[in-house]
C-alpha atoms as a PDB file:
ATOM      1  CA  UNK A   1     126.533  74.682  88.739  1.00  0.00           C
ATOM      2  CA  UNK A   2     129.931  76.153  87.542  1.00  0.00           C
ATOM      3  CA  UNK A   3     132.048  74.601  85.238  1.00  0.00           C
ATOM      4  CA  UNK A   4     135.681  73.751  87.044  1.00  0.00           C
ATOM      5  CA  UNK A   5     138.647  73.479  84.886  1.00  0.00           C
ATOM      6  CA  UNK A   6     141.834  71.969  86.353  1.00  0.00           C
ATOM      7  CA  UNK A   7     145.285  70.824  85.074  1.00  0.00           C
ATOM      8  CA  UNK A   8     148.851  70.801  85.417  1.00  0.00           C
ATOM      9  CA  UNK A   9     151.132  74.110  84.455  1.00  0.00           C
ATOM     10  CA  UNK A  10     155.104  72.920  83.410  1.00  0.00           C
ATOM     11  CA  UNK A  11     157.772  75.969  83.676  1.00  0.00           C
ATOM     12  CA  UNK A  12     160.719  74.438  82.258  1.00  0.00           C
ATOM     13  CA  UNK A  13     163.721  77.117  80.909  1.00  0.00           C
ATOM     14  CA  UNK A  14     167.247  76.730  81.506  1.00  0.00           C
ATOM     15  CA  UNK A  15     168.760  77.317  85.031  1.00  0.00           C
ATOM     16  CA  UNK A  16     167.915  80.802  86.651  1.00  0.00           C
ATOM     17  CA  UNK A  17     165.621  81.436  84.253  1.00  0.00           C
ATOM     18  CA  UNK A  18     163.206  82.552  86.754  1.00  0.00           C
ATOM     19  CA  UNK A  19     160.726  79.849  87.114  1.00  0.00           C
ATOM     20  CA  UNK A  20     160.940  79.517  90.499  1.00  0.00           C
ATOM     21  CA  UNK A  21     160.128  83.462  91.005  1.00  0.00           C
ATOM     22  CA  UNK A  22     157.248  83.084  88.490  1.00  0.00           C
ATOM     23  CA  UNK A  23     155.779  80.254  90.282  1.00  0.00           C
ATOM     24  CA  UNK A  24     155.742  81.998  93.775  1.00  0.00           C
ATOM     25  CA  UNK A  25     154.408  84.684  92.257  1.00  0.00           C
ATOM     26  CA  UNK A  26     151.307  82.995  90.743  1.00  0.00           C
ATOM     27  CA  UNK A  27     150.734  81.242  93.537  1.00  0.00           C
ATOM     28  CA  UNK A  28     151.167  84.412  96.124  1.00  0.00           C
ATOM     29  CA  UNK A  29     153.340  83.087  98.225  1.00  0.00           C
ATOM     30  CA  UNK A  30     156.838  80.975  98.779  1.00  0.00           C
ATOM     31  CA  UNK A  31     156.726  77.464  97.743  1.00  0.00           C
ATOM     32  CA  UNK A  32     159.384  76.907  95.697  1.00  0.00           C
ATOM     33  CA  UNK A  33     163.233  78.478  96.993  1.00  0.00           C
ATOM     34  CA  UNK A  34     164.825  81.162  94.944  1.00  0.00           C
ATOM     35  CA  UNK A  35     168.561  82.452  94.692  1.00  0.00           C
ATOM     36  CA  UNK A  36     170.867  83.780  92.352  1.00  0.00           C
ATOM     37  CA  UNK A  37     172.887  81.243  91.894  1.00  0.00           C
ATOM     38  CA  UNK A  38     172.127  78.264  88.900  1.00  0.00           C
ATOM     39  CA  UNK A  39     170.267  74.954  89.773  1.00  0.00           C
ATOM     40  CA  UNK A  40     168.994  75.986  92.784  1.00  0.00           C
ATOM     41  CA  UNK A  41     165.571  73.811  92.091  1.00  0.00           C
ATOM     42  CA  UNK A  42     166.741  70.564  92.604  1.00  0.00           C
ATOM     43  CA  UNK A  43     163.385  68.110  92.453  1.00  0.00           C
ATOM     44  CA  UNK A  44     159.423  69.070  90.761  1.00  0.00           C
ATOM     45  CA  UNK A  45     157.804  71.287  93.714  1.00  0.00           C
ATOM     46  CA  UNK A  46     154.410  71.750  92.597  1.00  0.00           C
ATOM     47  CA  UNK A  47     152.459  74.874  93.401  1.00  0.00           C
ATOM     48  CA  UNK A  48     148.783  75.621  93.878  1.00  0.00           C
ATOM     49  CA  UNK A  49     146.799  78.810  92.894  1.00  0.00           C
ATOM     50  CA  UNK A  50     143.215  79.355  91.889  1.00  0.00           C
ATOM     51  CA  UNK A  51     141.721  81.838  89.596  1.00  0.00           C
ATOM     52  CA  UNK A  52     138.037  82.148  89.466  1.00  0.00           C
ATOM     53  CA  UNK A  53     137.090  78.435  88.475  1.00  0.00           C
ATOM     54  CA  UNK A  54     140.346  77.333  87.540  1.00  0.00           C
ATOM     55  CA  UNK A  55     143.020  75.172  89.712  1.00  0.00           C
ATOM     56  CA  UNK A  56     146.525  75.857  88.502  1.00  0.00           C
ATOM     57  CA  UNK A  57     148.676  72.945  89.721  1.00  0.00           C
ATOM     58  CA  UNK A  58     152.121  74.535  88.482  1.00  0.00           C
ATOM     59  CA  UNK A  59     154.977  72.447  88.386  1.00  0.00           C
ATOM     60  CA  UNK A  60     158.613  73.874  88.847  1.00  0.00           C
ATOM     61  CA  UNK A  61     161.045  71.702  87.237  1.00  0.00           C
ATOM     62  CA  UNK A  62     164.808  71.892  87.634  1.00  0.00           C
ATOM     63  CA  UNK A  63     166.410  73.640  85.156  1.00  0.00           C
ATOM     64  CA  UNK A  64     167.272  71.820  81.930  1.00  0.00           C
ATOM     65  CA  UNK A  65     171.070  71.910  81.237  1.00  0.00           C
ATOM     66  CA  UNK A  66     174.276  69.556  80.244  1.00  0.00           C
ATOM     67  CA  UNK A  67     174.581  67.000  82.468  1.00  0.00           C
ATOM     68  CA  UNK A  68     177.834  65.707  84.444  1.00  0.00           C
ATOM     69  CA  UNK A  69     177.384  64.696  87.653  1.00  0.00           C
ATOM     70  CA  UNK A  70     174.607  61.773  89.053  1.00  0.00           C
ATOM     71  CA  UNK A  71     172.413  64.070  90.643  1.00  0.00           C
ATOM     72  CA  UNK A  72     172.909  66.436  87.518  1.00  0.00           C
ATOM     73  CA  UNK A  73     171.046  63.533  85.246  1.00  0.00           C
ATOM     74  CA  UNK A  74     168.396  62.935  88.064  1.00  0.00           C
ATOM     75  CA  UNK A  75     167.265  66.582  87.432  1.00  0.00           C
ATOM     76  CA  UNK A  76     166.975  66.618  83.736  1.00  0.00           C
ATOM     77  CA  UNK A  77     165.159  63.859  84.242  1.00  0.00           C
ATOM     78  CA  UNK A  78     162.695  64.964  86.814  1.00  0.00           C
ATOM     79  CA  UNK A  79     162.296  68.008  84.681  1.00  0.00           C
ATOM     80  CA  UNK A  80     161.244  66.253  81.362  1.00  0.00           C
ATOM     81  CA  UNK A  81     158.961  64.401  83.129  1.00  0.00           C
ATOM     82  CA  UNK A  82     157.192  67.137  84.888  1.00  0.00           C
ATOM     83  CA  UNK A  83     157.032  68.776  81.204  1.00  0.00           C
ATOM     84  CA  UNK A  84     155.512  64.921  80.016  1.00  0.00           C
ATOM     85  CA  UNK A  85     152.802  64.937  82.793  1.00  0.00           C
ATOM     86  CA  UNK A  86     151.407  68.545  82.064  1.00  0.00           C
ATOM     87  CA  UNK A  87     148.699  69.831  80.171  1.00  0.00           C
ATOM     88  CA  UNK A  88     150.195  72.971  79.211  1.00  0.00           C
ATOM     89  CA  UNK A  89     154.401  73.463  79.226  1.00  0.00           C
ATOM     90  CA  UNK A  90     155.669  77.501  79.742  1.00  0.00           C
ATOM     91  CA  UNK A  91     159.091  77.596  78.439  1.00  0.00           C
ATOM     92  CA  UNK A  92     161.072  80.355  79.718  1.00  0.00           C
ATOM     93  CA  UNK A  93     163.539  82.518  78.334  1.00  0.00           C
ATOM     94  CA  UNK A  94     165.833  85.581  79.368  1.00  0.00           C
ATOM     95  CA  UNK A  95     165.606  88.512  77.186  1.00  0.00           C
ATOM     96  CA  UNK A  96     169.193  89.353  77.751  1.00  0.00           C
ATOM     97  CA  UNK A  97     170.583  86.173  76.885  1.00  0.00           C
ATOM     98  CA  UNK A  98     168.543  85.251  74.149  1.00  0.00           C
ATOM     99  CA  UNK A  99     168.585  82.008  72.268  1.00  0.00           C
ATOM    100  CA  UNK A 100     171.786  80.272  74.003  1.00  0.00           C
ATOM    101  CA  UNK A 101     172.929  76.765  73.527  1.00  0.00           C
ATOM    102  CA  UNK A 102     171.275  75.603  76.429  1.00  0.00           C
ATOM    103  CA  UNK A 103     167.818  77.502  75.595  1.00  0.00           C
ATOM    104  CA  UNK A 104     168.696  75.703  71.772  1.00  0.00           C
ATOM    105  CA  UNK A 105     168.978  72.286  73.864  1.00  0.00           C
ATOM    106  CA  UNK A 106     165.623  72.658  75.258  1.00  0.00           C
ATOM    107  CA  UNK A 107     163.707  73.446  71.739  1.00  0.00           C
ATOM    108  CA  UNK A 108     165.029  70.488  70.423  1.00  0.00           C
ATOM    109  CA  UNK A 109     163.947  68.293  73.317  1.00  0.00           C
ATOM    110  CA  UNK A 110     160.417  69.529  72.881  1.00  0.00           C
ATOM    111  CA  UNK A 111     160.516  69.463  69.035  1.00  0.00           C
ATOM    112  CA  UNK A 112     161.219  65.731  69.402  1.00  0.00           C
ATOM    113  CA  UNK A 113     158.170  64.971  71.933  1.00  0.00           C
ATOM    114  CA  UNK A 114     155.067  64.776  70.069  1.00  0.00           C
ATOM    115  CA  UNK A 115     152.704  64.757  72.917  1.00  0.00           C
ATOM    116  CA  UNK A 116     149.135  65.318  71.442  1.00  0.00           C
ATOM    117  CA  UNK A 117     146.656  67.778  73.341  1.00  0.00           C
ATOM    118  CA  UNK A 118     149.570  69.534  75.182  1.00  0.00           C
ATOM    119  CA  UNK A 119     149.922  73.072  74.623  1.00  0.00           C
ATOM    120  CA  UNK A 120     153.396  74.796  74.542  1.00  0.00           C
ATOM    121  CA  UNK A 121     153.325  78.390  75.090  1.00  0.00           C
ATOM    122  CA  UNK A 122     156.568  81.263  75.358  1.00  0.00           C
ATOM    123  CA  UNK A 123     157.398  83.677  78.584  1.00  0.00           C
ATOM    124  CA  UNK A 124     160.210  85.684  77.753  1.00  0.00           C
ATOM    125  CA  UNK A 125     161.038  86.856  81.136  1.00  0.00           C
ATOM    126  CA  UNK A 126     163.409  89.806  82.754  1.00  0.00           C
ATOM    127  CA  UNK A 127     162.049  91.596  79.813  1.00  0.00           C
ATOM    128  CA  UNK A 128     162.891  95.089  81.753  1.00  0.00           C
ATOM    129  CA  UNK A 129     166.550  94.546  80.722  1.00  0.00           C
ATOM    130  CA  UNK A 130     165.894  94.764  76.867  1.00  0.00           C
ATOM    131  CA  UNK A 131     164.824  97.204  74.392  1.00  0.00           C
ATOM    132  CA  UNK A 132     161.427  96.441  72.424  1.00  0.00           C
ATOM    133  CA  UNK A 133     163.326  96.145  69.403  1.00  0.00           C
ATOM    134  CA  UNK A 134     165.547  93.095  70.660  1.00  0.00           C
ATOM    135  CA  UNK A 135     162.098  91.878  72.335  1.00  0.00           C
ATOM    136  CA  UNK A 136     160.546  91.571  69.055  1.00  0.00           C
ATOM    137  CA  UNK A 137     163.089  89.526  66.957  1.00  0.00           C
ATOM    138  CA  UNK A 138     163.883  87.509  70.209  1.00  0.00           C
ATOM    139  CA  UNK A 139     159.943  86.748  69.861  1.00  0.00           C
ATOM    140  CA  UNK A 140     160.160  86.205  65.752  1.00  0.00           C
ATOM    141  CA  UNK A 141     163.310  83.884  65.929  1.00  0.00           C
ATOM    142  CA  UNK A 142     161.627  81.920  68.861  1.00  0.00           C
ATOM    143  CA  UNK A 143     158.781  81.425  67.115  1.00  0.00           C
ATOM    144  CA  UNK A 144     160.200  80.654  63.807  1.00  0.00           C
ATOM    145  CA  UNK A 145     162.058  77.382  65.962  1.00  0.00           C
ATOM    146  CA  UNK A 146     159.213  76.419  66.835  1.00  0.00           C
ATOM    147  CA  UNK A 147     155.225  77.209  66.875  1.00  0.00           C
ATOM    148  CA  UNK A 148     154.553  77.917  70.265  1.00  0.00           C
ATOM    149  CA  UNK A 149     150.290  78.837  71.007  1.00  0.00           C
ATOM    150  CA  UNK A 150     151.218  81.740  72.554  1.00  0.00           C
ATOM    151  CA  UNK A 151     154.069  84.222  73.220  1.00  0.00           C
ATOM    152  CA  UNK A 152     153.766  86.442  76.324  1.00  0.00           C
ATOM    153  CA  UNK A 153     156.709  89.117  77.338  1.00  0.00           C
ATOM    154  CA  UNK A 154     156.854  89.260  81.241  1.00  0.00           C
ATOM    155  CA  UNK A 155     159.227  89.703  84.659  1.00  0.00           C
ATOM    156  CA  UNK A 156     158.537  87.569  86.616  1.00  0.00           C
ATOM    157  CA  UNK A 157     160.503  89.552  89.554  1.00  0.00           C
ATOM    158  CA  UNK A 158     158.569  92.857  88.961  1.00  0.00           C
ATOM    159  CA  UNK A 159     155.330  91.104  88.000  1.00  0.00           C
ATOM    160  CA  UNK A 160     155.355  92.484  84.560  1.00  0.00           C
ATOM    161  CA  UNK A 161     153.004  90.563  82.577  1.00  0.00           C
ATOM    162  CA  UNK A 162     152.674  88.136  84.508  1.00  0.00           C
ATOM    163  CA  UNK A 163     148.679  88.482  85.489  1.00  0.00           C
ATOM    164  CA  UNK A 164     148.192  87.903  81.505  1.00  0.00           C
ATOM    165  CA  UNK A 165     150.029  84.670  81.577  1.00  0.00           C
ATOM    166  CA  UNK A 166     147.961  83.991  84.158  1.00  0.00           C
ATOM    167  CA  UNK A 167     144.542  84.964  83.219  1.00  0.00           C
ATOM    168  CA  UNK A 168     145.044  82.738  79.745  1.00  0.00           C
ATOM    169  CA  UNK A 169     146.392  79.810  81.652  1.00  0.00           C
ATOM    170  CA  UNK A 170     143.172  79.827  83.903  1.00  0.00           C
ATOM    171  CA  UNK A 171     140.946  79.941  80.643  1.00  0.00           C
ATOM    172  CA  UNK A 172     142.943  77.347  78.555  1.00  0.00           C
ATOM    173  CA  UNK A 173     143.178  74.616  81.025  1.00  0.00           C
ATOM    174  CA  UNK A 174     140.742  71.131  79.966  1.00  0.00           C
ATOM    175  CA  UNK A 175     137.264  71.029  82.510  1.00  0.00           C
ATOM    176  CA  UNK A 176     137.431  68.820  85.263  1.00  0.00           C
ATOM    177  CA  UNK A 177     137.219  68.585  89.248  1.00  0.00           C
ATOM    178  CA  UNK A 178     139.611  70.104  91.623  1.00  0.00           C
ATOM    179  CA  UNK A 179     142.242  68.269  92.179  1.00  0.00           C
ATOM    180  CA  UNK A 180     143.183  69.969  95.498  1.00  0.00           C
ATOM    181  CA  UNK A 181     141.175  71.508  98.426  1.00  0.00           C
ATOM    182  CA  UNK A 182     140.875  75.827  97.073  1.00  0.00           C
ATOM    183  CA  UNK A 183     142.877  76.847 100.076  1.00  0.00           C
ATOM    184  CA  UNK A 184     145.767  74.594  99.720  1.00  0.00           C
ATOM    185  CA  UNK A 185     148.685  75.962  97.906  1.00  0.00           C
ATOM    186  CA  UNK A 186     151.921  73.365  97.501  1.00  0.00           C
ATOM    187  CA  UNK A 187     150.831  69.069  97.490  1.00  0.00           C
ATOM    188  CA  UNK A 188     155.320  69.314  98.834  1.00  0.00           C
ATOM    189  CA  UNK A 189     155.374  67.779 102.564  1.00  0.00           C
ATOM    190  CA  UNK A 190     156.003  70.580 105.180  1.00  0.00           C
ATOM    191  CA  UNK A 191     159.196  68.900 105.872  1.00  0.00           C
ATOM    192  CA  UNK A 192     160.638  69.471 102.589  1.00  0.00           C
ATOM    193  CA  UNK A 193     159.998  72.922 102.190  1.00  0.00           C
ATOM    194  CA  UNK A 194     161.181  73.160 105.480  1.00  0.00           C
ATOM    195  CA  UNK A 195     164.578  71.401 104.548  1.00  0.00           C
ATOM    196  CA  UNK A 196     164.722  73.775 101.170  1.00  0.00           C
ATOM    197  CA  UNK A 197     164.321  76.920 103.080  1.00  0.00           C
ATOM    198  CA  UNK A 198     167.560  75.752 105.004  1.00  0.00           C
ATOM    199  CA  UNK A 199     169.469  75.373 101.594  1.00  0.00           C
ATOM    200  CA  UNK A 200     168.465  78.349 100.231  1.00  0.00           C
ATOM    201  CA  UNK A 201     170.204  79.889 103.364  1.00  0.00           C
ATOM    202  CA  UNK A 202     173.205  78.140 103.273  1.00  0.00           C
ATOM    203  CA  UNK A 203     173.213  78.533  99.161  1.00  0.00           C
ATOM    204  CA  UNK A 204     172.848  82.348  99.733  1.00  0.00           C
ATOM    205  CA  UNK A 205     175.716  82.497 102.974  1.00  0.00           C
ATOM    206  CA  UNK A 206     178.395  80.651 100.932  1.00  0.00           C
ATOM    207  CA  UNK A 207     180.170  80.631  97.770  1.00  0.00           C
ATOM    208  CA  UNK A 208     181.771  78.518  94.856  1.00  0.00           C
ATOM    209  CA  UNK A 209     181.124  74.850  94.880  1.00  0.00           C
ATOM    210  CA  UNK A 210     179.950  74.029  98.489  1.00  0.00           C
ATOM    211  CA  UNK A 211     176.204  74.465  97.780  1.00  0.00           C
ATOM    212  CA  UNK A 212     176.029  72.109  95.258  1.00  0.00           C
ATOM    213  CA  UNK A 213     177.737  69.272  96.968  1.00  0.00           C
ATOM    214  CA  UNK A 214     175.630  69.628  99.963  1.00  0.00           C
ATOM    215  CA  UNK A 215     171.967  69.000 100.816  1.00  0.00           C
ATOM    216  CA  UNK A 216     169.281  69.119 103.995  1.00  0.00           C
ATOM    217  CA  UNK A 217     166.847  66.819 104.734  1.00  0.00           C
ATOM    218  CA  UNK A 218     164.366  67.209 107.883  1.00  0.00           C
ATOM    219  CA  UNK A 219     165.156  64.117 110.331  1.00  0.00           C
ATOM    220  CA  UNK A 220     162.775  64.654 112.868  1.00  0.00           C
ATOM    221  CA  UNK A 221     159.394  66.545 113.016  1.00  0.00           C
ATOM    222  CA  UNK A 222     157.595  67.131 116.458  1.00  0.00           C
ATOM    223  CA  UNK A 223     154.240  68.700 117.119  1.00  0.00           C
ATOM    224  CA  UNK A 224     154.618  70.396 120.735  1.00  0.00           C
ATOM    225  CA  UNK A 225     151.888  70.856 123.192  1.00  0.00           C
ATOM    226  CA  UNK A 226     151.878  74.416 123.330  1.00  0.00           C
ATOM    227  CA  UNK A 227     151.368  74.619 119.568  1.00  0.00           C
ATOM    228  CA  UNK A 228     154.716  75.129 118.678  1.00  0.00           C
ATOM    229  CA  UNK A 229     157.172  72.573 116.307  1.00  0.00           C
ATOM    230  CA  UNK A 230     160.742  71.641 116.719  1.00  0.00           C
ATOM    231  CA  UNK A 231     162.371  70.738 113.670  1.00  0.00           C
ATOM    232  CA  UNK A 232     165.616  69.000 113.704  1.00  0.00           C
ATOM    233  CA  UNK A 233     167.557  68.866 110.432  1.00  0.00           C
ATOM    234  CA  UNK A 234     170.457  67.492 108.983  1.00  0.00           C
ATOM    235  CA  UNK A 235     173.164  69.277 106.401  1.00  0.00           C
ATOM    236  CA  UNK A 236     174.837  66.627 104.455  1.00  0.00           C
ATOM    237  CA  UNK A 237     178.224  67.778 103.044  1.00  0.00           C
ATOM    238  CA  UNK A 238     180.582  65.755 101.593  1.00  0.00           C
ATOM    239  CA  UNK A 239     184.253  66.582 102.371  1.00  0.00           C
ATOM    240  CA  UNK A 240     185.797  66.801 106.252  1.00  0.00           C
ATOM    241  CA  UNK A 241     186.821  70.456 105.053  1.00  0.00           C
ATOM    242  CA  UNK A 242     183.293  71.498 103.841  1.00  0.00           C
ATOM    243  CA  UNK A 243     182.351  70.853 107.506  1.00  0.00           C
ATOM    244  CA  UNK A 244     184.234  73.906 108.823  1.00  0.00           C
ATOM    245  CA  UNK A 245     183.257  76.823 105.765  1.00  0.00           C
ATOM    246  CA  UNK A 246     179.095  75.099 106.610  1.00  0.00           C
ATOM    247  CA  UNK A 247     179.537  75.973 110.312  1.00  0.00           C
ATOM    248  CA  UNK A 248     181.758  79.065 109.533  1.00  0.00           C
ATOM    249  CA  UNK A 249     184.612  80.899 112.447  1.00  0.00           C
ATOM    250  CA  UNK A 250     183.088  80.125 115.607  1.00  0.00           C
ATOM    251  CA  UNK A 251     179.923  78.398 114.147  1.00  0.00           C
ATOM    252  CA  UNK A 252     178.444  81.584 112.976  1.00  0.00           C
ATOM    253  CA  UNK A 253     177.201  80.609 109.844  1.00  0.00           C
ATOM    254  CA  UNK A 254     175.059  78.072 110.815  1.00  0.00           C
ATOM    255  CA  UNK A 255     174.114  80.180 113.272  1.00  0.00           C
ATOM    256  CA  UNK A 256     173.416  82.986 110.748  1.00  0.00           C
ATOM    257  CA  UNK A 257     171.271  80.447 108.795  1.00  0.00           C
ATOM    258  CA  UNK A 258     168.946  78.651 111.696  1.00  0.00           C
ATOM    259  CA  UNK A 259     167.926  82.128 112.317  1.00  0.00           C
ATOM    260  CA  UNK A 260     166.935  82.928 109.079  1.00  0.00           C
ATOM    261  CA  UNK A 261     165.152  79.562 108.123  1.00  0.00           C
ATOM    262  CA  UNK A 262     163.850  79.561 111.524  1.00  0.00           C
ATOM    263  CA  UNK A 263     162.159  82.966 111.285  1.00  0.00           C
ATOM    264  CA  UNK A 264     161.032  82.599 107.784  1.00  0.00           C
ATOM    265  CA  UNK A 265     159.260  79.150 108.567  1.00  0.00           C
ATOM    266  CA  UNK A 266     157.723  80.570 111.603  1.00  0.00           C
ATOM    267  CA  UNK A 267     156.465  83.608 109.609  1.00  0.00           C
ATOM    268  CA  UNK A 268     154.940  80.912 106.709  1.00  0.00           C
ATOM    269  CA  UNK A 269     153.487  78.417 109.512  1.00  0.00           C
ATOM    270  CA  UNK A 270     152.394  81.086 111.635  1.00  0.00           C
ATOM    271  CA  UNK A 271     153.503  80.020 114.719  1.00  0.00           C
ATOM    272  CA  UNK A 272     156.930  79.832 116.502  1.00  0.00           C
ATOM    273  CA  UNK A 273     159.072  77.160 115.677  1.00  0.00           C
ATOM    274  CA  UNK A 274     162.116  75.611 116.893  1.00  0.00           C
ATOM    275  CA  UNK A 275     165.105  74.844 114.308  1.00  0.00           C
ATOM    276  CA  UNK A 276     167.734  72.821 114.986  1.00  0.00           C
ATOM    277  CA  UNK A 277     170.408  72.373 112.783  1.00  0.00           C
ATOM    278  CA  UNK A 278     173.611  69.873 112.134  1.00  0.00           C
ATOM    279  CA  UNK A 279     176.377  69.112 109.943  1.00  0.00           C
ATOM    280  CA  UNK A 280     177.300  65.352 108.511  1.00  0.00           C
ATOM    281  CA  UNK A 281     179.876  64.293 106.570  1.00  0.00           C
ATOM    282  CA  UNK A 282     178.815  61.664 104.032  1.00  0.00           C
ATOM    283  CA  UNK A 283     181.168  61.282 101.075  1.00  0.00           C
ATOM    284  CA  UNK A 284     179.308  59.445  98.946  1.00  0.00           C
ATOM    285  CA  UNK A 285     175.767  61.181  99.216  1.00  0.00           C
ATOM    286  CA  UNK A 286     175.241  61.682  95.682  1.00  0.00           C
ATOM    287  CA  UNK A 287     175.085  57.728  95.259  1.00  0.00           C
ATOM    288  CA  UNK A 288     172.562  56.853  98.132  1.00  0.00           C
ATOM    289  CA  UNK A 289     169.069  56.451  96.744  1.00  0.00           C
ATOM    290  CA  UNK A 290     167.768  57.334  99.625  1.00  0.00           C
ATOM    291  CA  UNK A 291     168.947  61.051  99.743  1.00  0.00           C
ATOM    292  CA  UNK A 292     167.357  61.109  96.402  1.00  0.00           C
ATOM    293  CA  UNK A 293     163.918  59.846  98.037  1.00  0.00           C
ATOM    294  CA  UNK A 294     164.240  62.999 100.219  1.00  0.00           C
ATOM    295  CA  UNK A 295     164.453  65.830  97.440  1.00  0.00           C
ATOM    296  CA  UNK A 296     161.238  64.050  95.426  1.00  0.00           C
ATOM    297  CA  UNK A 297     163.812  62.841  92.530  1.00  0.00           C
ATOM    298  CA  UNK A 298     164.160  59.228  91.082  1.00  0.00           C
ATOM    299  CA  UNK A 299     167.867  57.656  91.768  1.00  0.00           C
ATOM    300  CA  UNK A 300     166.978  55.377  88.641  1.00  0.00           C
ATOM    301  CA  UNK A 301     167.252  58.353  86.440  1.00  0.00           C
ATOM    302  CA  UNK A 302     170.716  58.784  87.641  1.00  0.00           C
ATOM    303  CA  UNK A 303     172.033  55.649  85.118  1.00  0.00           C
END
């Protein structure tokens, strides 16, 4: 019988560092939302993808930055611990940005966790926007931080690189059982990845502050007869005038945005589906544990 190895993949980097895009890719196909705006991942999505006899459970983790606001310190938090739980943490960094403060934050963090048996490896991603040169002393100062197991130069976007990462991540993960069924590629409720394709809309249709004081959560959930399912969600902003710029002149940007979550979801379900979206103003979302519940993060963490 064939030996199975299994175990849990961390990408933790600072915000927009591409984990997100790295993780979809690996998996081949979209679990986790992606944008080009910062802090976009907001709770651990995990992803599942198999590679000969190895099950990949990759978990994205909200990027690791500063923190100011409550739901700021609820996804550090969820972060960390996603980089606690795994068996091997990928720490990515931009080649065009280098070692920043933030990127400095993070190698600190993990040079003060001394978790035995877990193996830390490098991706410097987006490495089609440097020269070799700057690749390779990127690579020597990294290293020289800290000893990392492995260093491997990819983009993620293009899908430079990446199959290596891969292929050494399927051979280096401990021998056990499955922990998912082969065909099954997120353990993320359909109703939250439903609700996060809805904020990636809205986060892609408007600008500035708004998508980061707003959030969607799938209310209802119904399984039709003719094998069809009509979601109903709610947008949760949390200012009277954030209302209006959600909706947009005449409604048309939530209008713009149903029809793009709606035909994406359909596509990734395959079958039609019926979207209907609308806008609440709660004030004081941020400090209801319960909106916390809905995007998988701990409101304890927010203390």
């Amino acid at each position: 019988m064939t030996e199975t190895k299994c175990g849990f993949v961390a990408l933790i980097g600072e915000p927009n560092a591409g984990k997100s895009t790295l993780m979809n890719r690996m998996v081949g196909a979209k679990v986790s939302i992606v944008t080009h705006k910062v802090q976009t991942t907001r709770a651990r999505i995990r992803g599942i993808a198999m590679q000969d006899n190895s099950q990949m459970v990759f978990v994205d983790t909200p990027g690791l930055f500063k923190t100011r606001r409550k739901l700021d310190k609820a996804m550090v938090a969820a972060a960390w611990t996603g980089a606690a739980d795994a068996d091997v943490v990928v720490l990515l960094v931009e080649a065009h940005r280098g070692i920043t403060d933030g990127v400095e934050m993070i190698l600190e963090g993990l040079e003060k966790r001394d978790v035995k048996g877990q193996r830390i490896v490098l991706a410097i991603n987006k490495i089609d926007r440097v020269k070799s040169d700057a690749l390779l002393g990127l690579t020597q100062k990294l290293n020289e931080r800290l000893k990392f197991e492995e260093t491997f130069m990819i983009s993620a976007e293009k899908g430079y690189g990446v199959q290596v990462l891969q292929d050494w991540l399927a051979e280096n993960l401990p021998v056990g059982p499955y922990l998912y069924p082969d065909d099954q590629i997120a353990d993320v409720p359909m109703r939250m990845i439903a609700a996060e394709l809805t904020r990636e809309k809205l986060m892609l249709r408007l600008h500035q502050e708004l998508p980061y004081t707003l959030t969607v959560e799938t209310e209802k959930w119904e399984e039709k007869k003719d094998g069809s399912v009509r979601i109903e969600q709610v947008i949760y902003v949390a200012r009277e005038g954030h209302k209006g710029i959600a909706l947009g002149p005449k409604g048309e940007t939530i209008k713009s945005v149903s029809m793009a979550s709606r035909t994406e979801l359909a596509e990734m379900m395959e079958r039609p589906v019926h979207l209907f979206l609308q806008v609440r103003v709660r004030p004081n979302w941020e400090n209801e544990a319960e909106r916390y519940t809905e995007m998988g993060l701990n409101f304890k963490d927010t203390k």
